[in-house]
C-alpha atoms as a PDB file:
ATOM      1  CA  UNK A   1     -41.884  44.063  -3.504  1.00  0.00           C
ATOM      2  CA  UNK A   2     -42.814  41.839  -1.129  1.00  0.00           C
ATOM      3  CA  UNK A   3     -44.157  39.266  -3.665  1.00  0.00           C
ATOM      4  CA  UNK A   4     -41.245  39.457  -5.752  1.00  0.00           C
ATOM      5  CA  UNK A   5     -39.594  36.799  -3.198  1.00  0.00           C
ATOM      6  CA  UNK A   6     -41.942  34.628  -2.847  1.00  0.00           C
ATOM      7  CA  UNK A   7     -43.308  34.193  -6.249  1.00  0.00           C
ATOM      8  CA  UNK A   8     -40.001  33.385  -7.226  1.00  0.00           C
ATOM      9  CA  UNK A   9     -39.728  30.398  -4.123  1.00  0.00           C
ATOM     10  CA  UNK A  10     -43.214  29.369  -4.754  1.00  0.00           C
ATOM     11  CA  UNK A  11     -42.529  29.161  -8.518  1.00  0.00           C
ATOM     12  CA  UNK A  12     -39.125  27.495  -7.975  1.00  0.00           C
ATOM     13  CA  UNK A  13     -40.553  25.017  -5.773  1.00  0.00           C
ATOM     14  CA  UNK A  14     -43.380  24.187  -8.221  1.00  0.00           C
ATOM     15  CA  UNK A  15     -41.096  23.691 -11.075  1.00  0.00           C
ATOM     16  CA  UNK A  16     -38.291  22.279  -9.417  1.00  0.00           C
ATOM     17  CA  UNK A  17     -39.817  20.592  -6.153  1.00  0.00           C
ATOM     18  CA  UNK A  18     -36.649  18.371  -5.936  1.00  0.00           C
ATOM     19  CA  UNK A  19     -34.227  21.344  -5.587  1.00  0.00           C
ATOM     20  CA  UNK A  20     -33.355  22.234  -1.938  1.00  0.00           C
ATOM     21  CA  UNK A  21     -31.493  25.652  -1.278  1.00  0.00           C
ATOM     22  CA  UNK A  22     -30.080  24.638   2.263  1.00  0.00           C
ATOM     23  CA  UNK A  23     -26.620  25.366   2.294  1.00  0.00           C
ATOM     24  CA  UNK A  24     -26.124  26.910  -1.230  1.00  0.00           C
ATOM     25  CA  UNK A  25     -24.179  29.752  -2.505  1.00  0.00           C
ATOM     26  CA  UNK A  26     -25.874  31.859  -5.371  1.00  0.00           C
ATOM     27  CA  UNK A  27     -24.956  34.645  -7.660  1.00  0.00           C
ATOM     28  CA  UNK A  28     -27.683  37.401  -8.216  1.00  0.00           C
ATOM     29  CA  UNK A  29     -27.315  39.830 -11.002  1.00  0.00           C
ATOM     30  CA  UNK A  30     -28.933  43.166  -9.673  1.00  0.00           C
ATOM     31  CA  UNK A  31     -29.302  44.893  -6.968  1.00  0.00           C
ATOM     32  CA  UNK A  32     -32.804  46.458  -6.937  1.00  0.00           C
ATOM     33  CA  UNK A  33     -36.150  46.351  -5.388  1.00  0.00           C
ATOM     34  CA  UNK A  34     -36.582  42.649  -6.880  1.00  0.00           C
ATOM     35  CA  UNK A  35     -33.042  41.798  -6.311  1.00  0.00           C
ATOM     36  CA  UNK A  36     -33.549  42.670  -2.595  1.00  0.00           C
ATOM     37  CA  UNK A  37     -37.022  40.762  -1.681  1.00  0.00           C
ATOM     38  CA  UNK A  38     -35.367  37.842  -3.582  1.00  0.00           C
ATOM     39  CA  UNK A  39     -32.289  37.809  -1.436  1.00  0.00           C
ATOM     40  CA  UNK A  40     -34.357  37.914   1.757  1.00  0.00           C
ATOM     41  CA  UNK A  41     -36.204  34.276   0.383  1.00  0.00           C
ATOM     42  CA  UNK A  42     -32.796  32.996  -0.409  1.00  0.00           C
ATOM     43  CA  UNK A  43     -31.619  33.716   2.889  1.00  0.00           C
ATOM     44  CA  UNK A  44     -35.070  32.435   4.562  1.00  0.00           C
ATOM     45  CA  UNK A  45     -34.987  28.810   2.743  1.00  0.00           C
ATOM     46  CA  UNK A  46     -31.372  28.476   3.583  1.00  0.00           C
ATOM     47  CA  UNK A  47     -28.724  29.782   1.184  1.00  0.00           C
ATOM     48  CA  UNK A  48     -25.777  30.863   3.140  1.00  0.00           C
ATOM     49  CA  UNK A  49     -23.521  33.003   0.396  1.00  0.00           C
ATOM     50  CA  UNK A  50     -24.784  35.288  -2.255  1.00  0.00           C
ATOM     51  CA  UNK A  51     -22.583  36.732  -4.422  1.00  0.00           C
ATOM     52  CA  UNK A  52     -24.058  40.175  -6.445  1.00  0.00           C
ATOM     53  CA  UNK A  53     -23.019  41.401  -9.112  1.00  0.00           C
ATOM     54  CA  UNK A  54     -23.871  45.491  -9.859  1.00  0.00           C
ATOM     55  CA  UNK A  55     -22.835  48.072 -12.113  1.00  0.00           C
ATOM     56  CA  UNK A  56     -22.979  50.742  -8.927  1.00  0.00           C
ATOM     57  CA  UNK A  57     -21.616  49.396  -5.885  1.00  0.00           C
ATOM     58  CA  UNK A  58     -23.324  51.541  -3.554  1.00  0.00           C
ATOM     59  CA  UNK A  59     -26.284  49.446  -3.683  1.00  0.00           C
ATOM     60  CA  UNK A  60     -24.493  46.221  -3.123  1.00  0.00           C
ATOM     61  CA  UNK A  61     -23.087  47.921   0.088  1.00  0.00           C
ATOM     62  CA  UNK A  62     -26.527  48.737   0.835  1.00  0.00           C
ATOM     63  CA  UNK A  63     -27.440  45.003   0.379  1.00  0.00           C
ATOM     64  CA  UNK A  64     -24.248  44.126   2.989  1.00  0.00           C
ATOM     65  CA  UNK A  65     -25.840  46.702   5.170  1.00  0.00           C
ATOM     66  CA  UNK A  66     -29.378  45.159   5.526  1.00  0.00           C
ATOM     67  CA  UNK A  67     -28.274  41.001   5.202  1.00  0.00           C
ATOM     68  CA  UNK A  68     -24.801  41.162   6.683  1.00  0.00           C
ATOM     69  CA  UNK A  69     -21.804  39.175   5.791  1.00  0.00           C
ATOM     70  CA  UNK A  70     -23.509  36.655   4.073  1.00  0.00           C
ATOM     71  CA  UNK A  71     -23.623  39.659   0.432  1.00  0.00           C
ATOM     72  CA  UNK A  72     -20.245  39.440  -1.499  1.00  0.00           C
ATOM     73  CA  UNK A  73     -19.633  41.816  -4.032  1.00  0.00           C
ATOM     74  CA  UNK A  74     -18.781  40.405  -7.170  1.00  0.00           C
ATOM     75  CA  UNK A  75     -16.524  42.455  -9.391  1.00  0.00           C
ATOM     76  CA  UNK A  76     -14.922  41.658 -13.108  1.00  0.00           C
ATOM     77  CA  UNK A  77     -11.697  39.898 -11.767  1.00  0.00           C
ATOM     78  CA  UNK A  78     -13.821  37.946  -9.059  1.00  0.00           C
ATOM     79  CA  UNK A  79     -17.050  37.177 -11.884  1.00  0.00           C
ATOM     80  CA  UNK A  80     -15.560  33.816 -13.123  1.00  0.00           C
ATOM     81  CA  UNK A  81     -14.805  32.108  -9.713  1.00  0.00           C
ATOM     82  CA  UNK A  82     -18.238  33.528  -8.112  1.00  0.00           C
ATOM     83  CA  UNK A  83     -19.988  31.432 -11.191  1.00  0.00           C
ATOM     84  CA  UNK A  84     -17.801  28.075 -10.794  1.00  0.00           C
ATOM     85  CA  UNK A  85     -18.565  27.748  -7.445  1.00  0.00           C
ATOM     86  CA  UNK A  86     -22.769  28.759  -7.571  1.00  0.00           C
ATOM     87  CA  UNK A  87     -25.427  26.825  -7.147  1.00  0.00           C
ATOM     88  CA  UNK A  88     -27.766  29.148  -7.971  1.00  0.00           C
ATOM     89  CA  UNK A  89     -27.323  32.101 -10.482  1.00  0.00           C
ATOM     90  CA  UNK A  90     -30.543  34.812 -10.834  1.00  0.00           C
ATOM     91  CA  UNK A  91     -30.865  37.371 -13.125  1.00  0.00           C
ATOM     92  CA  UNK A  92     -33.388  40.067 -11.468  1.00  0.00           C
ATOM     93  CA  UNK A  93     -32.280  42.908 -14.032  1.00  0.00           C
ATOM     94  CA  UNK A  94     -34.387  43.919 -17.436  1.00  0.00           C
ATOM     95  CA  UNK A  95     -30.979  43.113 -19.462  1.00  0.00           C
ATOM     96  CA  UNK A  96     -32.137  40.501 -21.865  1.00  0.00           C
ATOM     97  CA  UNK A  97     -35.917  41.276 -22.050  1.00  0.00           C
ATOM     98  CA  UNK A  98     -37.554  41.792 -25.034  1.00  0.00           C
ATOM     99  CA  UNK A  99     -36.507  44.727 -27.301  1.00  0.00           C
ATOM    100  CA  UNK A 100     -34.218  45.220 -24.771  1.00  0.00           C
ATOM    101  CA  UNK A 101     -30.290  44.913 -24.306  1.00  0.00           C
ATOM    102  CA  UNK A 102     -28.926  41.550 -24.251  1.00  0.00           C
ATOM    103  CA  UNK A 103     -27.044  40.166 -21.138  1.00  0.00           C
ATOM    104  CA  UNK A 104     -23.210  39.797 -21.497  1.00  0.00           C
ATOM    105  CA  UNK A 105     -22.474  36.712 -19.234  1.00  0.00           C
ATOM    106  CA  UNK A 106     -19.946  34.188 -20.380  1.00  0.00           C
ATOM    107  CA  UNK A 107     -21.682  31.037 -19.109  1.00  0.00           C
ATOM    108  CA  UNK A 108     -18.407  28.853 -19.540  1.00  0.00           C
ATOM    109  CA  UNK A 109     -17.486  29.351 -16.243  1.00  0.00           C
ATOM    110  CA  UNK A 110     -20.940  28.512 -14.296  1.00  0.00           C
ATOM    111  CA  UNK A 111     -20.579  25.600 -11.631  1.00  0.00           C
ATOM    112  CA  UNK A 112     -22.018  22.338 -13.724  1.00  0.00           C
ATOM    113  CA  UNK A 113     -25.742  21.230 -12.569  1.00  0.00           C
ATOM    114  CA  UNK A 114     -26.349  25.457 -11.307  1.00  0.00           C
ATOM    115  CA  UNK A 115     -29.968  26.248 -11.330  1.00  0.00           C
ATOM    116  CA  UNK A 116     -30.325  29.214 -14.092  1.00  0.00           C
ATOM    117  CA  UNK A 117     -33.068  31.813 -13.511  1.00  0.00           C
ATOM    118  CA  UNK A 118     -34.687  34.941 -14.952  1.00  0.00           C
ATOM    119  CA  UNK A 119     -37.251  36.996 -13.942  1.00  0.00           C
ATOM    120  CA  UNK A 120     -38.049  38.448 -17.302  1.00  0.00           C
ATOM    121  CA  UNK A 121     -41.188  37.138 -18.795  1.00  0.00           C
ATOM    122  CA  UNK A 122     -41.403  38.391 -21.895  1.00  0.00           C
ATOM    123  CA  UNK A 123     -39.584  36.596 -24.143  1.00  0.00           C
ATOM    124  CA  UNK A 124     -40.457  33.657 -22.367  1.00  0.00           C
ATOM    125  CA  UNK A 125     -37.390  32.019 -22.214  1.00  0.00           C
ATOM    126  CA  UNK A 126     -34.403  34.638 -22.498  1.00  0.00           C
ATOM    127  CA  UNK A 127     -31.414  34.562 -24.012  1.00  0.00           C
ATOM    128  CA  UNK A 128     -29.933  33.487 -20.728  1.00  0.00           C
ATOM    129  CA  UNK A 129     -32.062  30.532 -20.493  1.00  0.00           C
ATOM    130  CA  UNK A 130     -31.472  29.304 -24.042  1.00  0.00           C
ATOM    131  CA  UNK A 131     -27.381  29.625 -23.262  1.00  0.00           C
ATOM    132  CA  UNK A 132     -28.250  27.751 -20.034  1.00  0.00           C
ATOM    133  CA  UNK A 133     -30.471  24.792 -21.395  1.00  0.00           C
ATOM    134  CA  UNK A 134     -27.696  24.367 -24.280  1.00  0.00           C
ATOM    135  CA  UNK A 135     -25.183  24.209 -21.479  1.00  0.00           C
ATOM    136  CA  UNK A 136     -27.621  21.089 -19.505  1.00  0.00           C
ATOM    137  CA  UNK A 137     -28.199  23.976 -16.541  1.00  0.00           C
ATOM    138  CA  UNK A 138     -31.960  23.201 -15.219  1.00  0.00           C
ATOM    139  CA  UNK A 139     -33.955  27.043 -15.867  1.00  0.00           C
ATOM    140  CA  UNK A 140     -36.608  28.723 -13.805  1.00  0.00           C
ATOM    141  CA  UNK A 141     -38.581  31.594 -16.209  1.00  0.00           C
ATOM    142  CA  UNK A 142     -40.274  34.888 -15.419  1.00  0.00           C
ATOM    143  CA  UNK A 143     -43.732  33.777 -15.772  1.00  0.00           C
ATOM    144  CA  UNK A 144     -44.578  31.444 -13.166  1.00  0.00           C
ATOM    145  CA  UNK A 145     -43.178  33.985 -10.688  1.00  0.00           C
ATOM    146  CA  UNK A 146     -45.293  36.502 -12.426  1.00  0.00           C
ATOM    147  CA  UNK A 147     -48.537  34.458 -11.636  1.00  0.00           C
ATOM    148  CA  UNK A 148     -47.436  33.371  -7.921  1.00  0.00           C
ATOM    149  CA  UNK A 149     -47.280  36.839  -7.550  1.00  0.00           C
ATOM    150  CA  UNK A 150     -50.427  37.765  -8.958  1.00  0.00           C
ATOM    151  CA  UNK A 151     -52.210  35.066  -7.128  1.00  0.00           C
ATOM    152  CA  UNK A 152     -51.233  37.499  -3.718  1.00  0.00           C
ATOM    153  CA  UNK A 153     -53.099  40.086  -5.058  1.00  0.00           C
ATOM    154  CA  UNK A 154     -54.327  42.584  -7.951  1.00  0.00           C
ATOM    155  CA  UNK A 155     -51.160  44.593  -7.442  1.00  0.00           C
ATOM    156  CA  UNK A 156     -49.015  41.803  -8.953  1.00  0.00           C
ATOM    157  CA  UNK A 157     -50.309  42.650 -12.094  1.00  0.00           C
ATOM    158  CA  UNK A 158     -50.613  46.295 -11.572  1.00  0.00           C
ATOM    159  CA  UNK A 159     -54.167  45.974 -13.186  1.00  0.00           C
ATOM    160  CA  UNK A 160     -57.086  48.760 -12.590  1.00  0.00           C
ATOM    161  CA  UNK A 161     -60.313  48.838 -12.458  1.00  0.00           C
ATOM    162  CA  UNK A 162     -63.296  50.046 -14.689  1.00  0.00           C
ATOM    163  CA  UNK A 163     -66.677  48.614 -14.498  1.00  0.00           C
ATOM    164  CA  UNK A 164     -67.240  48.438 -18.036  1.00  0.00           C
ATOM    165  CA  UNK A 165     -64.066  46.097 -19.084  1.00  0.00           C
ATOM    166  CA  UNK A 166     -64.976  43.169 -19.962  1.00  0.00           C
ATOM    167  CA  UNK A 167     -63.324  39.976 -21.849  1.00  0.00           C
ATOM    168  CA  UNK A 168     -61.525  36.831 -21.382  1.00  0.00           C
ATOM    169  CA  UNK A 169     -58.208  36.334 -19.313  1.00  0.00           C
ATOM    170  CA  UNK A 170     -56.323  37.528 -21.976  1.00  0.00           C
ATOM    171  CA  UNK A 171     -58.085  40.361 -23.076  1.00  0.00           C
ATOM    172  CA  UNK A 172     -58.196  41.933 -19.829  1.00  0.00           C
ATOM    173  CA  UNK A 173     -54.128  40.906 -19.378  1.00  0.00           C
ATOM    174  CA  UNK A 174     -53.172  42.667 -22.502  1.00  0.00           C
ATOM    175  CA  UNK A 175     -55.157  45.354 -21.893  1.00  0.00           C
ATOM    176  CA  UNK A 176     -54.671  45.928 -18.416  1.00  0.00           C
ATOM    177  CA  UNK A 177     -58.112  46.797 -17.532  1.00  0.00           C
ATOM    178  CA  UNK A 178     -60.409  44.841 -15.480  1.00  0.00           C
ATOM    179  CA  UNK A 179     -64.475  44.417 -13.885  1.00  0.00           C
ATOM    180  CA  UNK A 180     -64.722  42.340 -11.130  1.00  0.00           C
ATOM    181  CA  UNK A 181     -66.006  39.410 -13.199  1.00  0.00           C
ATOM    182  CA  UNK A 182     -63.041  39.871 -15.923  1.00  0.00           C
ATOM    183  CA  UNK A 183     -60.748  39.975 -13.406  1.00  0.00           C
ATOM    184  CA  UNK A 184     -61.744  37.303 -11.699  1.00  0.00           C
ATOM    185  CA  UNK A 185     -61.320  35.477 -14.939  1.00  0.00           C
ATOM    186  CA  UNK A 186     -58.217  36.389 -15.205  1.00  0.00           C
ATOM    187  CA  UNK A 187     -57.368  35.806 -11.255  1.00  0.00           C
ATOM    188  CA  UNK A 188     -58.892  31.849 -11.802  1.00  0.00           C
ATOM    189  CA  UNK A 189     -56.829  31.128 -15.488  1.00  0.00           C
ATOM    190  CA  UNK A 190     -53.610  32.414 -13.361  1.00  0.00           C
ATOM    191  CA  UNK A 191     -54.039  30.494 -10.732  1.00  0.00           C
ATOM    192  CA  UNK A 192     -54.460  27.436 -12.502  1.00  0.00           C
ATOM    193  CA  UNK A 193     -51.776  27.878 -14.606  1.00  0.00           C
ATOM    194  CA  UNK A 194     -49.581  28.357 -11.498  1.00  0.00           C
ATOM    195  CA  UNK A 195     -50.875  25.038 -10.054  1.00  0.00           C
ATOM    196  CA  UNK A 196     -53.277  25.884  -7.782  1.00  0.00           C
ATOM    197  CA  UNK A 197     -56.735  25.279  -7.067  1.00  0.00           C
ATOM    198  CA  UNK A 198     -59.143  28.330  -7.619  1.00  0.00           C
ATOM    199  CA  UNK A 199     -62.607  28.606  -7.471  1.00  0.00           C
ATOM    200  CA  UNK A 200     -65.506  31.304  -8.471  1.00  0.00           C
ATOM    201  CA  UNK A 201     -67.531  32.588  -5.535  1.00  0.00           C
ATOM    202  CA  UNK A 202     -70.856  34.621  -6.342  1.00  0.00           C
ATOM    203  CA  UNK A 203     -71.346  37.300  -3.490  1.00  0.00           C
ATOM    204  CA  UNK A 204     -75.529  38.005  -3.044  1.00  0.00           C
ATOM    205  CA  UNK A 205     -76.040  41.827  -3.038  1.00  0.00           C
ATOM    206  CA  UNK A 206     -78.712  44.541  -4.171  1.00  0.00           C
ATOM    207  CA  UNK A 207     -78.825  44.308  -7.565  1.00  0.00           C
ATOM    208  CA  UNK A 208     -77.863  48.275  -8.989  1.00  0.00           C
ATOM    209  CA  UNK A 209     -78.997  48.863 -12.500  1.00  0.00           C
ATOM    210  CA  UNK A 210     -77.694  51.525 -15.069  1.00  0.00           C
ATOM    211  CA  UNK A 211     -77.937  52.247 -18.417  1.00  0.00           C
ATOM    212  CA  UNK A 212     -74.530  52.828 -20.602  1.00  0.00           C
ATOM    213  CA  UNK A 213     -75.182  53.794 -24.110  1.00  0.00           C
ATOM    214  CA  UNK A 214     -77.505  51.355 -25.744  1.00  0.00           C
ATOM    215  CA  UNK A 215     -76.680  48.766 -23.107  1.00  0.00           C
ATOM    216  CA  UNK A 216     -78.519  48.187 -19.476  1.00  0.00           C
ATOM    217  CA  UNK A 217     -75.347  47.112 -16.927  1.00  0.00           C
ATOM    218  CA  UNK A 218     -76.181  45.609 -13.384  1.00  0.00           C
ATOM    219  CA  UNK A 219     -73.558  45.378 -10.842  1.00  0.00           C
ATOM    220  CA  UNK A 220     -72.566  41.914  -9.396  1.00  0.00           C
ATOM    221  CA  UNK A 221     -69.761  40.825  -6.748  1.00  0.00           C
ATOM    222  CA  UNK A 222     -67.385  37.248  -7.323  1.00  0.00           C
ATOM    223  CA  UNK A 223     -65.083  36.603  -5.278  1.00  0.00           C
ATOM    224  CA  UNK A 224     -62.006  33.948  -6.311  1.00  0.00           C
ATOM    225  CA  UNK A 225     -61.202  30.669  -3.297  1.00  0.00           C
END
């Protein structure tokens, strides 16, 4: 989606505000709907060679199609060179998350100093990451992207609604159920955590009463600055 890219800049430039893109060359593992959007902000902040790497190369030729000659295909033979000479190396597939299959990527060959990153969120820090940190490689996680995306709206977390769910930020996360005050809960803790500066906002309207059970419910409107 269209978040996907720039959670992952916004997140990257949070965590890593020294790191500038202009110029690099980066190796993406994947070549789906994520893969894509994050290709586009690679290109957009600067990057000037990405290298993919894909089990089925008809999507990579799809990604030549769209960005041009700037997407390299990446094949066995071609994997080790491709790594040495990145800047950048991305892992937008679900190989390594939890439960999961593992990644096979021989990180002996990656360029010294590359930035290591993974979209997966859950572990928190992959396999990947753990290889990477041992190896002195600075990391980027999953989750921050996760909540720059989520700060763009409720579709980041694919949440839904029902009037009646209510809880704390992490009730209503695991649960994936949200009111409009829970969710704004949720919307405010996810914000913070992603450094930025969020607010609660009560919206004056008719107040509508029900009854639910035992329990009397009125309706109310926040909004989230």
């Amino acid at each position: 989606t269209n978040t996907d890219g720039e959670g992952f800049i916004a997140s990257l430039r949070q965590q890593h505000p020294d790191v500038s893109l202009q110029g690099n060359t980066a190796t993406v593992i994947g070549a789906g709907g994520a893969a894509k959007a994050i290709i586009g902000a690679l290109i957009d902040e600067g990057v000037t060679r990405i290298g993919i790497i894909n089990r089925t190369r008809e999507r990579i030729l799809g990604l030549q199609e769209q960005f041009g000659s700037q997407i390299i295909e990446i094949n066995e033979t071609a994997a080790e060179q491709a790594l040495a000479t990145s800047d950048l190396l991305v892992n937008t597939t679900s190989l390594g998350m939890e439960g999961g299959t593992a990644l096979a990527l021989d990180m002996r060959y990656l360029k010294p100093g590359a930035l290591v990153a993974d979209i997966i969120y859950a572990p928190l820090e992959t396999a990947l990451l753990t290889k990477a940190k041992e190896r002195g490689h600075p990391v980027l996680g999953g989750l921050r992207m996760l909540l720059h995306q989520a700060v763009r709206g409720v579709g980041g977390l694919g949440m839904q609604y029902d009037p009646s769910a209510e809880g704390t930020a992490q009730e209503v996360f695991q649960r994936g159920f949200a009111n409009c005050l829970s969710y704004a809960n949720l919307f405010v803790a996810l914000a913070r955590e992603a450094g930025l500066d969020a607010s609660y906002q009560w919206v004056e309207m008719r107040p509508q009463w029900s009854r639910v059970g035992e329990r009397v419910q009125i309706a109310l409107h926040v909004n989230v600055l």
